[in-house]
Structure formats: structure tokens, C-alpha cells
N, C-alpha and C. Protein backbone atom coordinates (compact mmCIF):
# COMPACT_ATOMS: atom_id res chain seq x y z
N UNK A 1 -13.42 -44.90 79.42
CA UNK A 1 -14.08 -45.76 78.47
C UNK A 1 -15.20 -45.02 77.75
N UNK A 2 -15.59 -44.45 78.26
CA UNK A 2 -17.12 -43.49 77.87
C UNK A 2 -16.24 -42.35 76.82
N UNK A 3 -15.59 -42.14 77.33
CA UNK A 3 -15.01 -41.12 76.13
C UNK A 3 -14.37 -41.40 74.80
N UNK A 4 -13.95 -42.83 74.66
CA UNK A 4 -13.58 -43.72 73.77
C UNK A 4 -14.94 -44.02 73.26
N UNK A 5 -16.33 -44.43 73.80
CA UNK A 5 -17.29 -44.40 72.54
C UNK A 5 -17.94 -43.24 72.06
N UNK A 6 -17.38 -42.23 72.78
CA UNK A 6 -18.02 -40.77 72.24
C UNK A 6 -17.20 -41.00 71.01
N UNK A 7 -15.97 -41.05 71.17
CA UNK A 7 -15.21 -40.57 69.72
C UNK A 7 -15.06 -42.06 68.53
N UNK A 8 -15.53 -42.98 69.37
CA UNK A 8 -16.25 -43.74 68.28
C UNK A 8 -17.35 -43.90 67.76
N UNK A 9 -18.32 -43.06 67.97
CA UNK A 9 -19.47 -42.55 67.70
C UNK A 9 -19.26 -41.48 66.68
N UNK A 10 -18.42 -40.50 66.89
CA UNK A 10 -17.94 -39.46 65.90
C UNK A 10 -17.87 -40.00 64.81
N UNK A 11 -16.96 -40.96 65.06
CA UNK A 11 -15.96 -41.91 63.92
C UNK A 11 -16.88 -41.79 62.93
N UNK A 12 -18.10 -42.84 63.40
CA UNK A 12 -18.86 -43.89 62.42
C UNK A 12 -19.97 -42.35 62.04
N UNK A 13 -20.07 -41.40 62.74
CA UNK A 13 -20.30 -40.55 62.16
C UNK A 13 -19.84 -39.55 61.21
N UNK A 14 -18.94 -39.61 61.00
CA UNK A 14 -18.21 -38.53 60.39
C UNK A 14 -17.55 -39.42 59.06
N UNK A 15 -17.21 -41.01 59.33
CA UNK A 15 -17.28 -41.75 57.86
C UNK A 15 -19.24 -41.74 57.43
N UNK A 16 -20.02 -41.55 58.22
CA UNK A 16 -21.06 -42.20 57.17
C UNK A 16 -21.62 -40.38 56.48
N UNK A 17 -21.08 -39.52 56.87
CA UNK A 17 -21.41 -38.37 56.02
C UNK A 17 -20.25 -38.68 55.07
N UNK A 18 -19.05 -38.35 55.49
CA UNK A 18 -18.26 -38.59 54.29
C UNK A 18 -18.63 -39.26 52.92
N UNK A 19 -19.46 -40.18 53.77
CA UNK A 19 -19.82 -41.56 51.99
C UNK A 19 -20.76 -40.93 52.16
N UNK A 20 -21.69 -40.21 52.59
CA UNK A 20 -23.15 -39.78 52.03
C UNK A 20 -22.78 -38.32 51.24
N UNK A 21 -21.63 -37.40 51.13
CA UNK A 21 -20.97 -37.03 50.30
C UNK A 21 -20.67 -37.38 49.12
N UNK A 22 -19.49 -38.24 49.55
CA UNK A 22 -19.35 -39.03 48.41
C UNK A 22 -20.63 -39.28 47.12
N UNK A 23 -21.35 -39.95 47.56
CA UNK A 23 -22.37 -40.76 46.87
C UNK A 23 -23.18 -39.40 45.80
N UNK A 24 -23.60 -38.07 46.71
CA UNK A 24 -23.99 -37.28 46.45
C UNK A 24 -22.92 -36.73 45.21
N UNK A 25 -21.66 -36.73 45.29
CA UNK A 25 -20.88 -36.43 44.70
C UNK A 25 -20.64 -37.28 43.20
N UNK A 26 -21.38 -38.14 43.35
CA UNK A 26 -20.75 -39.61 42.33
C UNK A 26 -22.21 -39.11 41.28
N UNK A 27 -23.42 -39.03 42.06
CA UNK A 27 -24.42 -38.60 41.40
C UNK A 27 -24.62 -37.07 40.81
N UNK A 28 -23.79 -36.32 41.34
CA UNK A 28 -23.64 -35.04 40.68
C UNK A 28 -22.66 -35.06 39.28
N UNK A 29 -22.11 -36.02 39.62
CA UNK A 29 -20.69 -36.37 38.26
C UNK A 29 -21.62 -36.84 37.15
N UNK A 30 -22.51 -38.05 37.50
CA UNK A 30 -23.18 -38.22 36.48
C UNK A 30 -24.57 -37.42 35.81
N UNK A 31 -24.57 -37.02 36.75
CA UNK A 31 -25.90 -35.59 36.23
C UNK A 31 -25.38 -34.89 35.19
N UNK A 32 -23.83 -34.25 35.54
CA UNK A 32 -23.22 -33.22 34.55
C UNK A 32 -23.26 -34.14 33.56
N UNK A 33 -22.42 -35.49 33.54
CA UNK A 33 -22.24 -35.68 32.44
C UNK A 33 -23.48 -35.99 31.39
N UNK A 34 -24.56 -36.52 31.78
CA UNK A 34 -25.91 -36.47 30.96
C UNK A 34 -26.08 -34.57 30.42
N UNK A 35 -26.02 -34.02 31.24
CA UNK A 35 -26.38 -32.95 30.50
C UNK A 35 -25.18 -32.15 29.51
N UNK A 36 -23.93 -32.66 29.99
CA UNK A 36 -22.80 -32.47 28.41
C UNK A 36 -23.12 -33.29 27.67
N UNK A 37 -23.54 -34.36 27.61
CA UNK A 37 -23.93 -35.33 26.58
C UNK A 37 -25.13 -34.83 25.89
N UNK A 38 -26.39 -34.33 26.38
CA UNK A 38 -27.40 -33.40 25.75
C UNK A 38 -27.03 -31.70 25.09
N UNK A 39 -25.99 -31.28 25.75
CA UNK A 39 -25.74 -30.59 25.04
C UNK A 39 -25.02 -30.45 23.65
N UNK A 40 -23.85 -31.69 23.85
CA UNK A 40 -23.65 -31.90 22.65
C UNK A 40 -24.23 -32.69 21.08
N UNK A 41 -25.38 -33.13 22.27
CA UNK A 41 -26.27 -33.60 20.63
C UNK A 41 -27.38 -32.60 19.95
N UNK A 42 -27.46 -31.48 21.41
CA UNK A 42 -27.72 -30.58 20.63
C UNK A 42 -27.05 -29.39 19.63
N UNK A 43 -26.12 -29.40 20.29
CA UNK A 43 -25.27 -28.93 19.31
C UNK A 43 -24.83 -29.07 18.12
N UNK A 44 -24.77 -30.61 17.90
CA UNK A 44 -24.70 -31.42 16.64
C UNK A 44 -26.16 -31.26 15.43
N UNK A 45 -27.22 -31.13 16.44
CA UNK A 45 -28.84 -31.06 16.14
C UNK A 45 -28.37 -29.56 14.81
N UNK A 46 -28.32 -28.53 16.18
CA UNK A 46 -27.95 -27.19 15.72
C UNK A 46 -27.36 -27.06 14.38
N UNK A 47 -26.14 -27.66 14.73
CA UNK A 47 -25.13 -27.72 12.86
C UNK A 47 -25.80 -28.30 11.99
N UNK A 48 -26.23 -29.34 12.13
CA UNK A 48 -27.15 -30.33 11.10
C UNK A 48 -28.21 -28.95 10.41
N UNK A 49 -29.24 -28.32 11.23
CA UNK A 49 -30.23 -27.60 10.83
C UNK A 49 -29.34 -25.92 10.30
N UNK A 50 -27.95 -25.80 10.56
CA UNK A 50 -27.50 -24.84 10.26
C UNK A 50 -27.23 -24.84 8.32
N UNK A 51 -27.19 -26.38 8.57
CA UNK A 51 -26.20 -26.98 6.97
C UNK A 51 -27.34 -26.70 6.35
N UNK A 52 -28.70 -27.51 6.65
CA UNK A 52 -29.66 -27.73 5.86
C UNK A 52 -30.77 -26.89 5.41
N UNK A 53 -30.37 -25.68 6.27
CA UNK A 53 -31.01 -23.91 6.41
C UNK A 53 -30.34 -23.39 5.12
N UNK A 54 -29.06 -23.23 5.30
CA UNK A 54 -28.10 -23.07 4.10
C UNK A 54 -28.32 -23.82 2.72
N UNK A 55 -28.48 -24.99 2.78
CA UNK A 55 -29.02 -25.84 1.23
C UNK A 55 -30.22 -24.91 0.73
N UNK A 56 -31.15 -25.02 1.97
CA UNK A 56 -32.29 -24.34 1.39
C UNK A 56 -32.25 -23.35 0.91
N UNK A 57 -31.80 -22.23 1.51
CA UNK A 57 -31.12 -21.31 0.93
C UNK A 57 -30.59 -21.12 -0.27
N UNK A 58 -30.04 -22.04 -0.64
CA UNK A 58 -28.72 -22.11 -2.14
C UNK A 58 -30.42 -22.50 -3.10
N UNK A 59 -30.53 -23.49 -3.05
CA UNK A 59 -31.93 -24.11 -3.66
C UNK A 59 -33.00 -22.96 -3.80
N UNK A 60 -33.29 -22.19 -3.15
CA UNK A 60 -34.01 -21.14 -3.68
C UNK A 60 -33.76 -20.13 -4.42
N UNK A 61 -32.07 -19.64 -3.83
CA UNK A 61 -31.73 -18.45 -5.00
C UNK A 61 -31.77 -19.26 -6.33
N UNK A 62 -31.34 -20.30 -6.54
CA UNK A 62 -31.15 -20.74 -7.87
C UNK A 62 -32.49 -20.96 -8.28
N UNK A 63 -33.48 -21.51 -7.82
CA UNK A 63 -35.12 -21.08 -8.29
C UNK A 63 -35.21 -19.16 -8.61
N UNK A 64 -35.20 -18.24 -7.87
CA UNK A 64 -34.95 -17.16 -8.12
C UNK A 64 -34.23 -16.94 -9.50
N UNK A 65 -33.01 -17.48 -9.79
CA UNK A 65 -32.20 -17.40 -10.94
C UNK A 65 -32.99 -17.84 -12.21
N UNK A 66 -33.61 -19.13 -12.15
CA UNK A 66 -34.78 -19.67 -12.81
C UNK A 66 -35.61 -18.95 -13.43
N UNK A 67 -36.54 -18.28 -12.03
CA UNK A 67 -37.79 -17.58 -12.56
C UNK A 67 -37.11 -16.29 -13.08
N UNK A 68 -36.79 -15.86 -12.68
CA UNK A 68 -35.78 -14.75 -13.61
C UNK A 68 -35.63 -14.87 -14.85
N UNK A 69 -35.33 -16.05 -15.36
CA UNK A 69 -34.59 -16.19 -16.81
C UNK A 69 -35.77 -16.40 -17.21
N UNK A 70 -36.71 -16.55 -17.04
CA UNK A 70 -38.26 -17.15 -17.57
C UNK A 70 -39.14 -15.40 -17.80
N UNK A 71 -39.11 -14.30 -16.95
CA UNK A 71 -39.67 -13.48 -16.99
C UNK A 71 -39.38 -12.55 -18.34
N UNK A 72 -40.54 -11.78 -19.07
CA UNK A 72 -40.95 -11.30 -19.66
C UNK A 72 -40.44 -10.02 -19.52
């Protein structure tokens, strides 16, 4: 009998790591996914300031083109 609650002792031990795994596991899933989700809005951030680096860009040579045609 004594050896039957040793290994039911295991039992309830060895399910309550399992779910304390688990759980650890459920919260690591959602960690990643917050930080793919931050990465991709930074990434989106990134392109946005890539486009609008580039406008600026275009917008100045053509000021350049401007003062050019104006010089003496």
C-alpha cells in the first residue's frame, strides 16, 4: 500500500510540473508573439521613414534645380 502512494505522489507530481511547464510554455508563446508584433510595426515604422527620407530627398534636388536656374 505504501508503495502505491509513493507512486501516487509521483503522479500528482510529475502532472503538476508538467502544467507548470505547460503554463510557462503558453506564456513564452505569447511573449514571442508581442515581440513579432513589435517588430513588425517597427518595421512598417522603418518603411514609412524610408519613403518619406526619399520624398525629402526628391523635394530638395528639385529646390537645388530651382536655385540653379535662378543663379547668376
Amino acid at each position: 500500500m505504501n508503495s502505491i502512494n509513493v507512486i501516487d505522489k509521483s503522479k500528482n507530481l510529475l502532472n503538476d510540473s508538467i502544467n507548470s511547464i505547460a503554463s510557462i510554455s503558453e506564456a513564452n508563446t505569447a511573449a514571442t508573439e508581442e515581440v513579432t508584433t513589435t517588430i513588425q510595426t517597427q518595421a512598417e515604422s522603418n518603411n514609412l521613414m524610408n519613403a518619406l527620407a526619399e520624398g525629402l530627398n526628391d523635394k530638395a534636388n528639385e529646390l537645388i534645380k530651382l536655385i540653379n536656374k535662378f543663379r547668376f
